[in-house]
C-alpha atoms as a PDB file:
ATOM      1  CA  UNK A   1     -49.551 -90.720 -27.050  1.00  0.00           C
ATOM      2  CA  UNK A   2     -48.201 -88.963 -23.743  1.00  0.00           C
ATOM      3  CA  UNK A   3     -45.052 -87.658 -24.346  1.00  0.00           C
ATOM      4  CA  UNK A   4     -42.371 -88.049 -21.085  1.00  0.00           C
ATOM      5  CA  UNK A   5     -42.338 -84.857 -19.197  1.00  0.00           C
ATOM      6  CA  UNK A   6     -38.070 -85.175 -19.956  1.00  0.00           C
ATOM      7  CA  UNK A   7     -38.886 -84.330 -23.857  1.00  0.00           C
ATOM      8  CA  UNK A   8     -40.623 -80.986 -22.440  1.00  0.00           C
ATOM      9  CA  UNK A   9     -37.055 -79.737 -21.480  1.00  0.00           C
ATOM     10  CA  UNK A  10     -35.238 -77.437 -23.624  1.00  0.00           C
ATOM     11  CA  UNK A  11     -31.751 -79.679 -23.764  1.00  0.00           C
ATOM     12  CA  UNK A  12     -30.499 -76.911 -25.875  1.00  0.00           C
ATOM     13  CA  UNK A  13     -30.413 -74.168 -23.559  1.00  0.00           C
ATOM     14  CA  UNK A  14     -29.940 -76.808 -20.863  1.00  0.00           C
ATOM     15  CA  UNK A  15     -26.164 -77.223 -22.730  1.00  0.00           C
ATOM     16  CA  UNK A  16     -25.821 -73.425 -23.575  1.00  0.00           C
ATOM     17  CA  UNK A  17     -26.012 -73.090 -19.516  1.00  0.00           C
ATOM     18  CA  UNK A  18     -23.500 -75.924 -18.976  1.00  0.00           C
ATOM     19  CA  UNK A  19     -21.144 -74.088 -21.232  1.00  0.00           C
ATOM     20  CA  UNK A  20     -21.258 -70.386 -19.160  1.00  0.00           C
ATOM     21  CA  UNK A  21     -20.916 -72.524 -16.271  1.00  0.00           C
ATOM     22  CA  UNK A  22     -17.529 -74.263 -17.159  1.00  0.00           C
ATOM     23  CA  UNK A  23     -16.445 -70.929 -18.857  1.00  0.00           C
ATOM     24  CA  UNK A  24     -17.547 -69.182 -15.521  1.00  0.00           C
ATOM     25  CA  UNK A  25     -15.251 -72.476 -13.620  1.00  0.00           C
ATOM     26  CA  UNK A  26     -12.270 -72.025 -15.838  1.00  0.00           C
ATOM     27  CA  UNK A  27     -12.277 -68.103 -14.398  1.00  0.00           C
ATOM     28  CA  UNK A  28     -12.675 -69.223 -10.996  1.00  0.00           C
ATOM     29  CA  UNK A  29      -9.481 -70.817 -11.205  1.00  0.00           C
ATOM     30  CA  UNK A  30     -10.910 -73.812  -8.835  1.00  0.00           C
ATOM     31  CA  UNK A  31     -12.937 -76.758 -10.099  1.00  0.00           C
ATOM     32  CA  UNK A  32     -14.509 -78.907  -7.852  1.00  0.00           C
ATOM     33  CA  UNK A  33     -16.516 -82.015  -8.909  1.00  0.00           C
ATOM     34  CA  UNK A  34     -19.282 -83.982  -7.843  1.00  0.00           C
ATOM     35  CA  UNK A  35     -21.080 -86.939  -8.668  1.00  0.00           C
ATOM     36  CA  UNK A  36     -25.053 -86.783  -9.192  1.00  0.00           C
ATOM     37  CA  UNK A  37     -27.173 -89.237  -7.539  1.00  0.00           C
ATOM     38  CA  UNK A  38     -29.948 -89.269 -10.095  1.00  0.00           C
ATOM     39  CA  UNK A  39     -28.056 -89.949 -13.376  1.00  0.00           C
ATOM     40  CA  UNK A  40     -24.279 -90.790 -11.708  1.00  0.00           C
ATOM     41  CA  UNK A  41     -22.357 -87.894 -13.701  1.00  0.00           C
ATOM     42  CA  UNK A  42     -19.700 -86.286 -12.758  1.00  0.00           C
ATOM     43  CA  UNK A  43     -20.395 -82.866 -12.811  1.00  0.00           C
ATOM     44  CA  UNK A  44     -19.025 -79.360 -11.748  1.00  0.00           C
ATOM     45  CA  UNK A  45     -20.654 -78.633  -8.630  1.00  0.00           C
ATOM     46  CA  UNK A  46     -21.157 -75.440 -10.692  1.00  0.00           C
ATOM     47  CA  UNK A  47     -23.981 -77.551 -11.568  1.00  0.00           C
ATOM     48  CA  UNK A  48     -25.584 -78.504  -8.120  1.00  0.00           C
ATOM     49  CA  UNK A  49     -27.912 -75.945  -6.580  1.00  0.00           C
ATOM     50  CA  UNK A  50     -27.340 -74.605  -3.319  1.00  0.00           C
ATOM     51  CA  UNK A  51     -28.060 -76.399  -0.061  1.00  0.00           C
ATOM     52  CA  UNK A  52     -26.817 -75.421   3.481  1.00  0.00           C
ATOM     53  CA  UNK A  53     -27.917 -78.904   4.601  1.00  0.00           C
ATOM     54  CA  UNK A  54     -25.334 -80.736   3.301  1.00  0.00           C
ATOM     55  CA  UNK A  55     -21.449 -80.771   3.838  1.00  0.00           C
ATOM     56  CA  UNK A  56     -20.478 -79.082   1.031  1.00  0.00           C
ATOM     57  CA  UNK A  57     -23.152 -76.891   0.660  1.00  0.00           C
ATOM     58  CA  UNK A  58     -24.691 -78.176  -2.380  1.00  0.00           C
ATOM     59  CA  UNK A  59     -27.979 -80.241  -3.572  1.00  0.00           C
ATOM     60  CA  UNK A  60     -27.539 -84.148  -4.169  1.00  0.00           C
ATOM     61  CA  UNK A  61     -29.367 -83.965  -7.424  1.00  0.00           C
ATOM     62  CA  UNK A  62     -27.840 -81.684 -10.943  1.00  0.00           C
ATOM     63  CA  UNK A  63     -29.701 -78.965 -12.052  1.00  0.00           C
ATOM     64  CA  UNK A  64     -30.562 -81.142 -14.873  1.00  0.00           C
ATOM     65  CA  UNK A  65     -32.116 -83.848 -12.959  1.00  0.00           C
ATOM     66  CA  UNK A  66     -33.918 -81.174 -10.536  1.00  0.00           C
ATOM     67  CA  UNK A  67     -35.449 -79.713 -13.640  1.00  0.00           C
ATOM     68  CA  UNK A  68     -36.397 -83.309 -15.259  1.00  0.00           C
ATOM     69  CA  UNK A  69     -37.681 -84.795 -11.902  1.00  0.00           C
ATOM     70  CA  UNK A  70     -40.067 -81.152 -11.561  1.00  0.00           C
ATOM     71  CA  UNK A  71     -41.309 -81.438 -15.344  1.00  0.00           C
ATOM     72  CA  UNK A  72     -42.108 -84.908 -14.031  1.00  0.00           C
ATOM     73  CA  UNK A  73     -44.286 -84.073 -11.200  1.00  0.00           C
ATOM     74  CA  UNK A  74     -45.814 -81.166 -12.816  1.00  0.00           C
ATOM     75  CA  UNK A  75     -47.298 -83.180 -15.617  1.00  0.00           C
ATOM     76  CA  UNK A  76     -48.152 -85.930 -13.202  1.00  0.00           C
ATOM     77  CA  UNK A  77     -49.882 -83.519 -11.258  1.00  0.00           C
ATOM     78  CA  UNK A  78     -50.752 -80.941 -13.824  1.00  0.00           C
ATOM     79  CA  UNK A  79     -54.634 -79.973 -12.841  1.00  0.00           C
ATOM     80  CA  UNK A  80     -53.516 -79.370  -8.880  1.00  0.00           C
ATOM     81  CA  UNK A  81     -50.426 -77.789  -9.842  1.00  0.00           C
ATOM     82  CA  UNK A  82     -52.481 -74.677 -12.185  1.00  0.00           C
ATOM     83  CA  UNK A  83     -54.662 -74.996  -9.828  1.00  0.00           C
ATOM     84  CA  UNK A  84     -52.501 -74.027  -7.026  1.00  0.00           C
ATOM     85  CA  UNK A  85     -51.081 -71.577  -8.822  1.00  0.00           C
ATOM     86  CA  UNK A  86     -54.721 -69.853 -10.073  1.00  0.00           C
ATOM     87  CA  UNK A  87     -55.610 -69.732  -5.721  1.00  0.00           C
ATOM     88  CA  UNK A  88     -52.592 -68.124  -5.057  1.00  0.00           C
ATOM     89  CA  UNK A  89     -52.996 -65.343  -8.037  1.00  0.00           C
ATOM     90  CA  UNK A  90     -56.364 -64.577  -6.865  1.00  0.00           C
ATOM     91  CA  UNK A  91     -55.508 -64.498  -3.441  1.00  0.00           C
ATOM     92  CA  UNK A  92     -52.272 -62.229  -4.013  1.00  0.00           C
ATOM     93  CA  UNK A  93     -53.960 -60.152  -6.734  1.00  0.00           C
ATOM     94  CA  UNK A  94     -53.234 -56.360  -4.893  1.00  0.00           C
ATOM     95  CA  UNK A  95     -49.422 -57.876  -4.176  1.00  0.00           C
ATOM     96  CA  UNK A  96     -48.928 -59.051  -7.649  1.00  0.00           C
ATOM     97  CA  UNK A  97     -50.352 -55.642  -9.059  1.00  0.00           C
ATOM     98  CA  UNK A  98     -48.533 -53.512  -6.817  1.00  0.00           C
ATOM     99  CA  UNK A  99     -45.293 -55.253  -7.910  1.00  0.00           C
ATOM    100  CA  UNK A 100     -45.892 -55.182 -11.485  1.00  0.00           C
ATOM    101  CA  UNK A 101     -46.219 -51.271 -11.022  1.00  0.00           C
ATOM    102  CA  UNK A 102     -43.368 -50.906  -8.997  1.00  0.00           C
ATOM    103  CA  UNK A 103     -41.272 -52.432 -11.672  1.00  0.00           C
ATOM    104  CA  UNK A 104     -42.789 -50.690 -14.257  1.00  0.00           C
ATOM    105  CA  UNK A 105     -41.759 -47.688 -12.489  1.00  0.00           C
ATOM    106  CA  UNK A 106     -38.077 -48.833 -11.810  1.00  0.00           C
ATOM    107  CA  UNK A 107     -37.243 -50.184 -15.377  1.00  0.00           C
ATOM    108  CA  UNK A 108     -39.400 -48.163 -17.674  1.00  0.00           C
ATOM    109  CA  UNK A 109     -36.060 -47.489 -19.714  1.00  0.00           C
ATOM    110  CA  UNK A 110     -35.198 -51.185 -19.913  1.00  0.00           C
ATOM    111  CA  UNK A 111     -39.240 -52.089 -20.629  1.00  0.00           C
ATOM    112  CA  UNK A 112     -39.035 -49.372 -23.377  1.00  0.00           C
ATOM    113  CA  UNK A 113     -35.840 -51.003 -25.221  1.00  0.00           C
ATOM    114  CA  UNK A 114     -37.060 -54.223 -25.027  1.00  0.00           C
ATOM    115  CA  UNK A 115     -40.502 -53.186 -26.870  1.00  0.00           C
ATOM    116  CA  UNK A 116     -38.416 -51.019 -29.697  1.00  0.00           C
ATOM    117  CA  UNK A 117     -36.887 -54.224 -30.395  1.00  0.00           C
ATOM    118  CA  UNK A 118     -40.210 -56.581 -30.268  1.00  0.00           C
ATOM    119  CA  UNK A 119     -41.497 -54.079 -32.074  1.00  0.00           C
ATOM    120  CA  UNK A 120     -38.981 -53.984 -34.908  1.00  0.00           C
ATOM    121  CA  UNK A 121     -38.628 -58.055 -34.863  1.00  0.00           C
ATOM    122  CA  UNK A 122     -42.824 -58.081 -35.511  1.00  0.00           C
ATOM    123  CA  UNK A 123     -43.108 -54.762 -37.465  1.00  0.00           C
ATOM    124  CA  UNK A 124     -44.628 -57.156 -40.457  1.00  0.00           C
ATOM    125  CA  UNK A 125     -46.933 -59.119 -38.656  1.00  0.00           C
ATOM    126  CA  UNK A 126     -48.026 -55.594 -36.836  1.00  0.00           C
ATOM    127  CA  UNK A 127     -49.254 -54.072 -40.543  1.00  0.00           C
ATOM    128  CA  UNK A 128     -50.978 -57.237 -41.409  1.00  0.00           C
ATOM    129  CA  UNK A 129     -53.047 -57.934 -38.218  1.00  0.00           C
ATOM    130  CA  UNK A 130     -53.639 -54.127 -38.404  1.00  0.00           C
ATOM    131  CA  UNK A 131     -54.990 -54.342 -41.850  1.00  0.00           C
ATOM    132  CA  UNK A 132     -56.973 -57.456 -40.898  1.00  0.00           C
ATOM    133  CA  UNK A 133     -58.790 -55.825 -38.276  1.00  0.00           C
ATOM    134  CA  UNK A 134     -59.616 -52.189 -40.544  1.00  0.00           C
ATOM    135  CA  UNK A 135     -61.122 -54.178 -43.424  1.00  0.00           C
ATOM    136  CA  UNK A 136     -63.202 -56.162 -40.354  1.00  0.00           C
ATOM    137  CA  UNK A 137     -64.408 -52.872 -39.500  1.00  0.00           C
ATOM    138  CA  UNK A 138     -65.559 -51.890 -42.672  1.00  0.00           C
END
């Protein structure tokens, strides 16, 4: 059976973000509410994404909702939406690779420390796929 494109979201992290943002209010000093239209919480407008449409400068709809409502249409719509995307990365392919070597350039220190750490998280599964493809050699 289909699954609802609202059990695709991580409500997990979802929460851990609603947490930093109400410990990120509390500093502020100033809380401000505001009700959602989609599932009629009051929330931190914390929680609202920008707008410069409206009044008060934020989106009608949570983050939550926003999220839930786009898993919705991308599963609805999941053969245009890929591709979409596939047109645009093979019409932005010398864009996209001068970017990704730009930022290789700018953060090599940061890319390095992040594979130390991969590397010592996987070390295990390294040696074994390693060992796997010697004795497929042989």
């Amino acid at each position: 059976m289909f699954k609802g494109s609202y059990e695709f979201v991580d409500i997990a992290l979802l929460e851990q973000l609603e947490q930093r943002l109400e410990e990120r209010e509390e500093k502020v000093g100033k809380i401000v509410f505001k009700v959602c239209r989609r599932c009629g919480i009051r929330k931190p407008i914390l929680q609202f994404t920008t707008d410069k449409r409206n009044t008060n400068g934020r989106a009608s709809i949570c983050k939550k909702c926003k999220i839930i409502e786009y898993l919705k249409y991308y599963y609805a719509n999941r053969e245009n939406v890929l591709l979409t995307n596939k047109r645009y990365r093979d019409n932005h392919k010398r864009d996209r690779t001068k970017y990704f070597q730009d930022y290789q350039k700018d953060h090599k220190e940061h890319l390095q420390k992040i594979a130390a750490i991969w590397y010592k998280k996987n070390r295990r599964r390294i040696k074994k796929r390693n060992l796997k493809l010697k004795a497929n050699l042989k």
